[in-house]
Each structure stands twice: as C-alpha cells, then as structure tokens.
PDB file of N, CA and C in Angstrom:
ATOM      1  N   UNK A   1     -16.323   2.164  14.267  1.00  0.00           N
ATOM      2  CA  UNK A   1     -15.193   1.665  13.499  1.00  0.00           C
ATOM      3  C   UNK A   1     -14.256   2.825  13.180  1.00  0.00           C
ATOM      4  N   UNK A   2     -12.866   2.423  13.278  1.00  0.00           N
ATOM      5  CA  UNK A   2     -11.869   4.282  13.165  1.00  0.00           C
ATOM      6  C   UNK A   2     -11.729   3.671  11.806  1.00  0.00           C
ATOM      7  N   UNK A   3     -11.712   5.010  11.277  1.00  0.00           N
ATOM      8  CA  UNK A   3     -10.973   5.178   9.783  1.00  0.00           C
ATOM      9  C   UNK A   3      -9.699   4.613   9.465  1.00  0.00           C
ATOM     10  N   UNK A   4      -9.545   4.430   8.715  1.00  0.00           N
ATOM     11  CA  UNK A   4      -8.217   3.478   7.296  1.00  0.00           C
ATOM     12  C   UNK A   4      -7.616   4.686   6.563  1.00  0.00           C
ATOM     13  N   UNK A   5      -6.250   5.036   6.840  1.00  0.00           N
ATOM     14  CA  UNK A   5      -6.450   6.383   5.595  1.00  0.00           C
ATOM     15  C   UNK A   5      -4.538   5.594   5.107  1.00  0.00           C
ATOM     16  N   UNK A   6      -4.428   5.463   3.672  1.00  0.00           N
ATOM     17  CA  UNK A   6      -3.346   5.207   3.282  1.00  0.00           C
ATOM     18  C   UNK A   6      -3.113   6.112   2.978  1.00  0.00           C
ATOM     19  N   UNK A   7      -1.609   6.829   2.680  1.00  0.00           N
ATOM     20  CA  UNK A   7      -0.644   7.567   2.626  1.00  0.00           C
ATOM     21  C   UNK A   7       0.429   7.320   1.232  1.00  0.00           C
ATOM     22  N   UNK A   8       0.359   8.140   0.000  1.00  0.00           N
ATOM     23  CA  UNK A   8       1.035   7.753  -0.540  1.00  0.00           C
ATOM     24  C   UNK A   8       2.040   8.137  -0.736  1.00  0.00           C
ATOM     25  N   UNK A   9       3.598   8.045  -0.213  1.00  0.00           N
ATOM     26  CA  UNK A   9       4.688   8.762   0.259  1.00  0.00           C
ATOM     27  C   UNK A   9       5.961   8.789  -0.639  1.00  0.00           C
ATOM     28  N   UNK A  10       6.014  10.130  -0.367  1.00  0.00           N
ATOM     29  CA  UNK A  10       6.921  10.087  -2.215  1.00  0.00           C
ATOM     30  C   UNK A  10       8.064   9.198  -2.166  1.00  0.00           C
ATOM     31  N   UNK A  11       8.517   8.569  -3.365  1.00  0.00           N
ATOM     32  CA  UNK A  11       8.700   7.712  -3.838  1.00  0.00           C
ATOM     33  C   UNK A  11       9.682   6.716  -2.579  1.00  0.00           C
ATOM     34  N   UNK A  12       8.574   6.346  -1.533  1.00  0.00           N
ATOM     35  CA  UNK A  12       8.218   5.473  -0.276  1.00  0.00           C
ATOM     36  C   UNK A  12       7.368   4.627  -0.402  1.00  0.00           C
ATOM     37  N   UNK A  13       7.264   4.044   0.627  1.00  0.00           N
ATOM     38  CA  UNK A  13       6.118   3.180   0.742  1.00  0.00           C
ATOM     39  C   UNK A  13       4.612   3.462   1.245  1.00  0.00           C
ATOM     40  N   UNK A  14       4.030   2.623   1.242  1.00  0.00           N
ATOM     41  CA  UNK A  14       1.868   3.413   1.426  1.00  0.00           C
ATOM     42  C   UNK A  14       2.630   3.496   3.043  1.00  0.00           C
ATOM     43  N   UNK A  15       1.727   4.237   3.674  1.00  0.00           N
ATOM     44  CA  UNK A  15       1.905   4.319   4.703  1.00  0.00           C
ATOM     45  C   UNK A  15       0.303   4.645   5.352  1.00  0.00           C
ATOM     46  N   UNK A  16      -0.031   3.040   6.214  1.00  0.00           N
ATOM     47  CA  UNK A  16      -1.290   2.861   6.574  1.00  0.00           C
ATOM     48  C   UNK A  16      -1.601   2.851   8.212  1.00  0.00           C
ATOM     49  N   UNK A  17      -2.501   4.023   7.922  1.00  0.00           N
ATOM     50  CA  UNK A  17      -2.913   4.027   9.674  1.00  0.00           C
ATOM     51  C   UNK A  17      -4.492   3.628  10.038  1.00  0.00           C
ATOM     52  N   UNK A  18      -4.438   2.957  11.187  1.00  0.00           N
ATOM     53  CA  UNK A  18      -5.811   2.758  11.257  1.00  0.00           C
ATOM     54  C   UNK A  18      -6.399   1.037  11.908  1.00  0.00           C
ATOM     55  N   UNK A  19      -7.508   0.689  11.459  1.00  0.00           N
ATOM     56  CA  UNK A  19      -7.325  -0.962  12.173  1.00  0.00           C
ATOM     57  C   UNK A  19      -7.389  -1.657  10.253  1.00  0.00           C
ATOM     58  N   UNK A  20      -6.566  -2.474  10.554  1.00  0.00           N
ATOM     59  CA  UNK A  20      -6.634  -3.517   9.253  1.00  0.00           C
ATOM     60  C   UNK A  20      -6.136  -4.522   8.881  1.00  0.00           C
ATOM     61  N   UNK A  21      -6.205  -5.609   7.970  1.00  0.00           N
ATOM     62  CA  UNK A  21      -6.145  -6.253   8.186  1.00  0.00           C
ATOM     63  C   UNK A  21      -4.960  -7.095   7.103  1.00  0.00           C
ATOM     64  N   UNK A  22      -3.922  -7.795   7.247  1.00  0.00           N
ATOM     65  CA  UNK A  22      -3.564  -8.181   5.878  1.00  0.00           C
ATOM     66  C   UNK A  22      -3.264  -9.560   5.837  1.00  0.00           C
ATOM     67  N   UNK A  23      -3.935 -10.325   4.670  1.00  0.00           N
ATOM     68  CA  UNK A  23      -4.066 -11.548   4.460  1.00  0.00           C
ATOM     69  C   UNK A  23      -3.115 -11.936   3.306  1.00  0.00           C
ATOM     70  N   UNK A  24      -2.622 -13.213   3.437  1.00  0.00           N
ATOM     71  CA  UNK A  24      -1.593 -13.469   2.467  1.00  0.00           C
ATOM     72  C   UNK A  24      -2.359 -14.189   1.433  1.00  0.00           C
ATOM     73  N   UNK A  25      -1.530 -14.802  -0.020  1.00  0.00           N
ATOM     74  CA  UNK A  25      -2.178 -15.566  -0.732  1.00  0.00           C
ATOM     75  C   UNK A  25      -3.001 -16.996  -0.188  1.00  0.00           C
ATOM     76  N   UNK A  26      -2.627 -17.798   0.848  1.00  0.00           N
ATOM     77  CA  UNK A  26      -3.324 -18.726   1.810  1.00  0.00           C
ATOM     78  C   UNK A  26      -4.327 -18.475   2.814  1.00  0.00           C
ATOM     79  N   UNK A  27      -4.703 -17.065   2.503  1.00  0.00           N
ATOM     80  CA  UNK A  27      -5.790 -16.625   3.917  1.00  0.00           C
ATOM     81  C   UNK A  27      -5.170 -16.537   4.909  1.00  0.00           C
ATOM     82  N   UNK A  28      -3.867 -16.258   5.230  1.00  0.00           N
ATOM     83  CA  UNK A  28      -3.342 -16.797   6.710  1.00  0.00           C
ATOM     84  C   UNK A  28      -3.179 -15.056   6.821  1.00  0.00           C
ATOM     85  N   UNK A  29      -3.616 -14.595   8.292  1.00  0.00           N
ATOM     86  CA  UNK A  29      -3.163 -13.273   8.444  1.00  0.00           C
ATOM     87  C   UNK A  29      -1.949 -13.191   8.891  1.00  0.00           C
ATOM     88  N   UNK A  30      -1.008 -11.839   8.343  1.00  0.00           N
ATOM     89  CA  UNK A  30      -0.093 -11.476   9.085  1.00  0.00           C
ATOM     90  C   UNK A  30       0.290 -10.569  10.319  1.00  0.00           C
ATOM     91  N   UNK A  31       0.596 -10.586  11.189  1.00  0.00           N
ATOM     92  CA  UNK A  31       0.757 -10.823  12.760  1.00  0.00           C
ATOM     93  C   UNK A  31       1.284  -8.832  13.049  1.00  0.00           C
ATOM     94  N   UNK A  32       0.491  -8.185  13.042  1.00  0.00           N
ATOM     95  CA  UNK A  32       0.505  -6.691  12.885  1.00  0.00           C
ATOM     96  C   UNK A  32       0.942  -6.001  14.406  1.00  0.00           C
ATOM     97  N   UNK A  33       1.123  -5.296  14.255  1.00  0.00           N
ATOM     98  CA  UNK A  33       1.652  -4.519  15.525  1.00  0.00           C
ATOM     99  C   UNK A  33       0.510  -3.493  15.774  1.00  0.00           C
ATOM    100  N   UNK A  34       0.044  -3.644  17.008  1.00  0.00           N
ATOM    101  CA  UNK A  34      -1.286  -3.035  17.575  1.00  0.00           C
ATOM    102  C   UNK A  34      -1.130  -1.469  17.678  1.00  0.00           C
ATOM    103  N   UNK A  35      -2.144  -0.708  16.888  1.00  0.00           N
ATOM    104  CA  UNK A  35      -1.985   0.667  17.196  1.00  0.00           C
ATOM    105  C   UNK A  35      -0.650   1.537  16.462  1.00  0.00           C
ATOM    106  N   UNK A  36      -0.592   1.207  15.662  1.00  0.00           N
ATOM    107  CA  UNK A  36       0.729   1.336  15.064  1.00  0.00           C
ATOM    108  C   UNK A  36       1.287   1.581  13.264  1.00  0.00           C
ATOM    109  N   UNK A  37       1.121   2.251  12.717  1.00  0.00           N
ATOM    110  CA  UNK A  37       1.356   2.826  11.581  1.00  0.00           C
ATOM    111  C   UNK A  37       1.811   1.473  10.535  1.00  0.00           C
ATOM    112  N   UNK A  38       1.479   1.189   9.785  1.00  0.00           N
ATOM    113  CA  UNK A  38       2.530  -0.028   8.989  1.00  0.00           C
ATOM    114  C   UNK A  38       2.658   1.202   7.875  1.00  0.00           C
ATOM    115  N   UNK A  39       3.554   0.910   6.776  1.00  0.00           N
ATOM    116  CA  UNK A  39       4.615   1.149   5.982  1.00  0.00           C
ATOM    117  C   UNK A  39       4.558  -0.354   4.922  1.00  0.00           C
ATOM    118  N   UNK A  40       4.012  -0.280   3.919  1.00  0.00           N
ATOM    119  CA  UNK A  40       3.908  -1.439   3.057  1.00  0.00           C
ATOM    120  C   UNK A  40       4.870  -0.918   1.702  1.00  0.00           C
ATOM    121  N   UNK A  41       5.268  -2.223   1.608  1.00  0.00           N
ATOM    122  CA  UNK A  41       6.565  -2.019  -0.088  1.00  0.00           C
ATOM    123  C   UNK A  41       5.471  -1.858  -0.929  1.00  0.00           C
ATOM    124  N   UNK A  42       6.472  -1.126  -2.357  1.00  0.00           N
ATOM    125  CA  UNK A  42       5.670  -0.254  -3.424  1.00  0.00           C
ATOM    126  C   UNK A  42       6.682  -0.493  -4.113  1.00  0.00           C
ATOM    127  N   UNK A  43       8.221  -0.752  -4.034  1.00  0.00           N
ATOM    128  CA  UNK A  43       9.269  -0.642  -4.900  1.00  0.00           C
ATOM    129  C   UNK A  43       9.472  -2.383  -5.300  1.00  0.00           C
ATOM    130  N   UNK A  44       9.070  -3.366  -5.039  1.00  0.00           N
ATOM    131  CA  UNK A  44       9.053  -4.598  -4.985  1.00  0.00           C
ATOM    132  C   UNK A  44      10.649  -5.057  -4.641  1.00  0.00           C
ATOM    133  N   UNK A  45      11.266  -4.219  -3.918  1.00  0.00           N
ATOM    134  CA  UNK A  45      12.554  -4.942  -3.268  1.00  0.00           C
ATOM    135  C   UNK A  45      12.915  -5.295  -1.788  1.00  0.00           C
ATOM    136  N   UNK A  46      11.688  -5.223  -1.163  1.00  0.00           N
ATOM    137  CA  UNK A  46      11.939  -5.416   0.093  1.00  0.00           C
ATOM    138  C   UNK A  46      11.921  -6.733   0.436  1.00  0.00           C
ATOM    139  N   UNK A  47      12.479  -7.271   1.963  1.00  0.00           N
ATOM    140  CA  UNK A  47      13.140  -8.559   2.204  1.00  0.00           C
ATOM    141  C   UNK A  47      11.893  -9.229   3.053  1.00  0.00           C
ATOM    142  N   UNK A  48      11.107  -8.016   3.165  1.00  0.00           N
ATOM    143  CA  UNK A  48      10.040  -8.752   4.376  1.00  0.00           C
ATOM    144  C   UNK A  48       8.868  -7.896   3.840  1.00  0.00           C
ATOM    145  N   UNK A  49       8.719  -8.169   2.653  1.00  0.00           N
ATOM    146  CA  UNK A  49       7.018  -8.086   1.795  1.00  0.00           C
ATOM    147  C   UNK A  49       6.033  -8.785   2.638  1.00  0.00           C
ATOM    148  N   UNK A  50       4.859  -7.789   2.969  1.00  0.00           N
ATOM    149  CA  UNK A  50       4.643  -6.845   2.027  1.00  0.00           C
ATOM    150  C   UNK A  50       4.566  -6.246   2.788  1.00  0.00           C
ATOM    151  N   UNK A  51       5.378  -5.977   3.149  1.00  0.00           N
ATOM    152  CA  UNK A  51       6.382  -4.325   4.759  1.00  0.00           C
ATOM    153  C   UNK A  51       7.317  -3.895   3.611  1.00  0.00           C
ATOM    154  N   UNK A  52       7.407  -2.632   4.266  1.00  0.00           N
ATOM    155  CA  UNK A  52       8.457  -1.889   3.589  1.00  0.00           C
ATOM    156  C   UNK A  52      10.036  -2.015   4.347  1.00  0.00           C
ATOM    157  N   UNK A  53      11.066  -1.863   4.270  1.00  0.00           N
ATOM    158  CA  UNK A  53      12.278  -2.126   5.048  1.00  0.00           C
ATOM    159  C   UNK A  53      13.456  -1.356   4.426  1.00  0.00           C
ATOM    160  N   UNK A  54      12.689  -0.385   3.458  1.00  0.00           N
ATOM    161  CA  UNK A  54      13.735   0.604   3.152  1.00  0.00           C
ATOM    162  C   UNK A  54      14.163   0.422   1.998  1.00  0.00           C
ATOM    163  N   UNK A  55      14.240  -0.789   2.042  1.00  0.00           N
ATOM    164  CA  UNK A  55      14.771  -1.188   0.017  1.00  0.00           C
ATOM    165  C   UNK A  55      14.881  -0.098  -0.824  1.00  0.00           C
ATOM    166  N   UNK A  56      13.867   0.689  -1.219  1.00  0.00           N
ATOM    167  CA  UNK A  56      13.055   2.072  -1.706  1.00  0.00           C
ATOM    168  C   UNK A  56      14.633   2.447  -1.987  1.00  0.00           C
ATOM    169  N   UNK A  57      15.013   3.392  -0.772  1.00  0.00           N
ATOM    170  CA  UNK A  57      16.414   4.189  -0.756  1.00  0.00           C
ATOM    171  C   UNK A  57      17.728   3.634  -1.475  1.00  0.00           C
ATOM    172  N   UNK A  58      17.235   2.252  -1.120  1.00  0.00           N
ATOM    173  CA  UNK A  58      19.066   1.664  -2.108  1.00  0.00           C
ATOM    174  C   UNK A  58      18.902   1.510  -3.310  1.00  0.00           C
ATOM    175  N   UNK A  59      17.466   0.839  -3.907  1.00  0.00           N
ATOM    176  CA  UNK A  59      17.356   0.932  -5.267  1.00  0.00           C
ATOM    177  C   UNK A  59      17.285   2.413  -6.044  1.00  0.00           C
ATOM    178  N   UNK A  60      16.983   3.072  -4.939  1.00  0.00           N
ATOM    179  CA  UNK A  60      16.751   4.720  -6.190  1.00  0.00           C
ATOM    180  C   UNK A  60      15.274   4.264  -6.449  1.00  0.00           C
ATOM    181  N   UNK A  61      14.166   4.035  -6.020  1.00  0.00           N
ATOM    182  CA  UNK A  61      12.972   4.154  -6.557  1.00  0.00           C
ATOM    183  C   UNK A  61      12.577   5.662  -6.549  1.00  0.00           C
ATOM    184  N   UNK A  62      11.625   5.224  -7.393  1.00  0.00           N
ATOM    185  CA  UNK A  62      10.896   7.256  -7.863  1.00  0.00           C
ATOM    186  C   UNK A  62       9.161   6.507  -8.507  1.00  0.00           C
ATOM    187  N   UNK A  63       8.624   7.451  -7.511  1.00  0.00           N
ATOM    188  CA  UNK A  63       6.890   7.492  -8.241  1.00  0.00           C
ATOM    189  C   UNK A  63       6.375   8.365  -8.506  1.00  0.00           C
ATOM    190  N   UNK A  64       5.451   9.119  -9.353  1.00  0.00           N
ATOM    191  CA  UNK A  64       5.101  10.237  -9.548  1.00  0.00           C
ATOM    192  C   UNK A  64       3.547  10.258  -8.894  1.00  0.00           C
ATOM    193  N   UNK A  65       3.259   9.312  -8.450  1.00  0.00           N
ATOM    194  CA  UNK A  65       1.720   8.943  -7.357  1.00  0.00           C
ATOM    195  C   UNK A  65       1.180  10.489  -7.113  1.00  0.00           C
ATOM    196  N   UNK A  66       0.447  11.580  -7.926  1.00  0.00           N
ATOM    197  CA  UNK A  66      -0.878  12.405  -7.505  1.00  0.00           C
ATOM    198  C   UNK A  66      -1.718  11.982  -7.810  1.00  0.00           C
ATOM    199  N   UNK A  67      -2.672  12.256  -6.495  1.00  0.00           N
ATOM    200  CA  UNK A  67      -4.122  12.346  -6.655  1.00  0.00           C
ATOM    201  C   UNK A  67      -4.700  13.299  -7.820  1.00  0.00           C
ATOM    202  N   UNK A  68      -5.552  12.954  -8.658  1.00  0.00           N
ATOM    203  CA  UNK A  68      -5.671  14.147  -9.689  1.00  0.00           C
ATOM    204  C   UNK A  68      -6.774  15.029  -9.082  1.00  0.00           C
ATOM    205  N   UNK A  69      -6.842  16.215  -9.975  1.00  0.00           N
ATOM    206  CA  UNK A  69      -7.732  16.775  -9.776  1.00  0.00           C
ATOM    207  C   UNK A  69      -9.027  16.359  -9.173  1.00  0.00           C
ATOM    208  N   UNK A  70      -9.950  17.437  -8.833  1.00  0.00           N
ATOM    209  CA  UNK A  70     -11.227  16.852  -8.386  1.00  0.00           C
ATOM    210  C   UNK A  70     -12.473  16.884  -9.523  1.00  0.00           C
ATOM    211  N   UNK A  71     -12.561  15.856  -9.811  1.00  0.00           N
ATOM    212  CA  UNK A  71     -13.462  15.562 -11.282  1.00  0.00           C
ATOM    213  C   UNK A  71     -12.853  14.986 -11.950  1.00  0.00           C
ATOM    214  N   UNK A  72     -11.289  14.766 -12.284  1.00  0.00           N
ATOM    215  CA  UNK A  72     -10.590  14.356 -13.113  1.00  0.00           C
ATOM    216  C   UNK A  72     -10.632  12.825 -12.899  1.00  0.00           C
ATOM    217  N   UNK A  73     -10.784  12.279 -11.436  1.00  0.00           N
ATOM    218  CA  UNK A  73     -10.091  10.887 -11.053  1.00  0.00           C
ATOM    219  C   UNK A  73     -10.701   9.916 -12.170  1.00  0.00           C
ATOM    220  N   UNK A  74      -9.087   8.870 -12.518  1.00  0.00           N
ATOM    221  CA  UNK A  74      -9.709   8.098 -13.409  1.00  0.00           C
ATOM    222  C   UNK A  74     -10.672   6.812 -13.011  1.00  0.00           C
ATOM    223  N   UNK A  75     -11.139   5.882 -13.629  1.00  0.00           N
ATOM    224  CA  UNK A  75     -12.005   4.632 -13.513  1.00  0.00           C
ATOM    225  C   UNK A  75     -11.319   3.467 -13.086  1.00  0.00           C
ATOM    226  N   UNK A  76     -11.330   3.109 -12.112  1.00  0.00           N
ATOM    227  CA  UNK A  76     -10.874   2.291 -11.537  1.00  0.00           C
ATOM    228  C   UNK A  76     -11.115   0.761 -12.399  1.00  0.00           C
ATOM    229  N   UNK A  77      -9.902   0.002 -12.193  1.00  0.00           N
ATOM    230  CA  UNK A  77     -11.222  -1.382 -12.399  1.00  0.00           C
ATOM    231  C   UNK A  77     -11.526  -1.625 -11.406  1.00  0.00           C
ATOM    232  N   UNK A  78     -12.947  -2.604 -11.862  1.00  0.00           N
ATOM    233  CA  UNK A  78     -14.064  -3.341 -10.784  1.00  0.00           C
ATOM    234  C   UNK A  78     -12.933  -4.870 -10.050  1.00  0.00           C
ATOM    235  N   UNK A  79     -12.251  -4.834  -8.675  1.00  0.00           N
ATOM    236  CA  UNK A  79     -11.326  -5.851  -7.971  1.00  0.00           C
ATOM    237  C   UNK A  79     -12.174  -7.137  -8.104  1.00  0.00           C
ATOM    238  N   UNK A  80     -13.591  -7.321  -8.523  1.00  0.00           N
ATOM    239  CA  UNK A  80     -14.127  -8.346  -8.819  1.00  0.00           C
ATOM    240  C   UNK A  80     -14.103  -8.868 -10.016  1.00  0.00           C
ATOM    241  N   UNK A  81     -14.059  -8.173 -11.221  1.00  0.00           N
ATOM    242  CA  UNK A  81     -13.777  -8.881 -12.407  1.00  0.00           C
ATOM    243  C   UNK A  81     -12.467  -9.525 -12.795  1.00  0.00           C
ATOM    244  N   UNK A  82     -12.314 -10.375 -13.562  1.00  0.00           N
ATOM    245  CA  UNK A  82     -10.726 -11.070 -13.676  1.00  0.00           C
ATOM    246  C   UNK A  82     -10.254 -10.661 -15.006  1.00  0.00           C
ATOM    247  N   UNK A  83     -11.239  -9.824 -15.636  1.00  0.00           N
ATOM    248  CA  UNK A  83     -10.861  -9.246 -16.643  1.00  0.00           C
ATOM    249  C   UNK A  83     -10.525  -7.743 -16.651  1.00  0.00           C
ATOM    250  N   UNK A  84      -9.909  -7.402 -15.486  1.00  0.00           N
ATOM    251  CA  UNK A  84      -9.299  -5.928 -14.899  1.00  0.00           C
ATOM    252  C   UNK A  84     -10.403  -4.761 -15.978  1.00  0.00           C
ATOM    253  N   UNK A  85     -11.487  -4.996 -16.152  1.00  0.00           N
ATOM    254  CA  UNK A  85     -12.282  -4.083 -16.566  1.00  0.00           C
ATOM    255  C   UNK A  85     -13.225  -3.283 -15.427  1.00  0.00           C
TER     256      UNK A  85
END
C-alpha cells in the first residue's frame, strides 16, 4: 500500500498525494484523477468543494497551520465520538 502524506500549504489548500479516497455526505465517491496530487479547499470559498480552485488568493485567506513541537502535539478528538471529546 503507498503512503498518504497531506501537505499543509501556507495559507493554501491540503495538498494530498498518494492513493485515496473521497466520499461525499451520500457515500457516493468523487471521480479523482489517477496518480495525481489533489489540492482540497481549507478557505471554504471554493466553487468546486471539496477541491481547491484558488478561491484562497481572492479572498486573502491566512492560516497559521504548524506542526508543534515534538512532545508538544495537542489531543486530538476521538472522529468516533459525537461529543468531539
């Protein structure tokens, strides 16, 4: 299986390489381009979510997205609870 590595690109979009997969709220997958880098929105203005299409640049988005230190990283919540704990 090749590795998944997202990219978090200053104040851009994730930028995901690798095999994967993306499912909409209906389970229906969306139709990916083979071998090929995707670029997913982060600024919530793009026209063709959940792709990125540049939006980013016209709104002026800005993220301050570091990885922290090593030991520092905070606690995630558990994506299974519905109580984001």
């Amino acid at each position: 299986m090749d590795e998944v590595t997202i990219t978090v690109r200053a104040n851009g979009p994730y930028k995901v390489v690798g095999p994967v997969t993306i499912v909409d709220p209906d389970g229906r997958e969306f139709a990916l381009p083979e071998g090929k880098a995707l670029a997913l929105c982060r600024c919530g203005h793009s026209r063709t979510k959940p792709f990125c299409d540049s939006s980013h640049k016209r709104v002026g988005f800005t993220a301050d997205d570091c990885a922290p230190r090593r030991g520092l990283a905070p606690k995630l919540p558990d994506p299974g609870r519905s109580d984001g704990a």
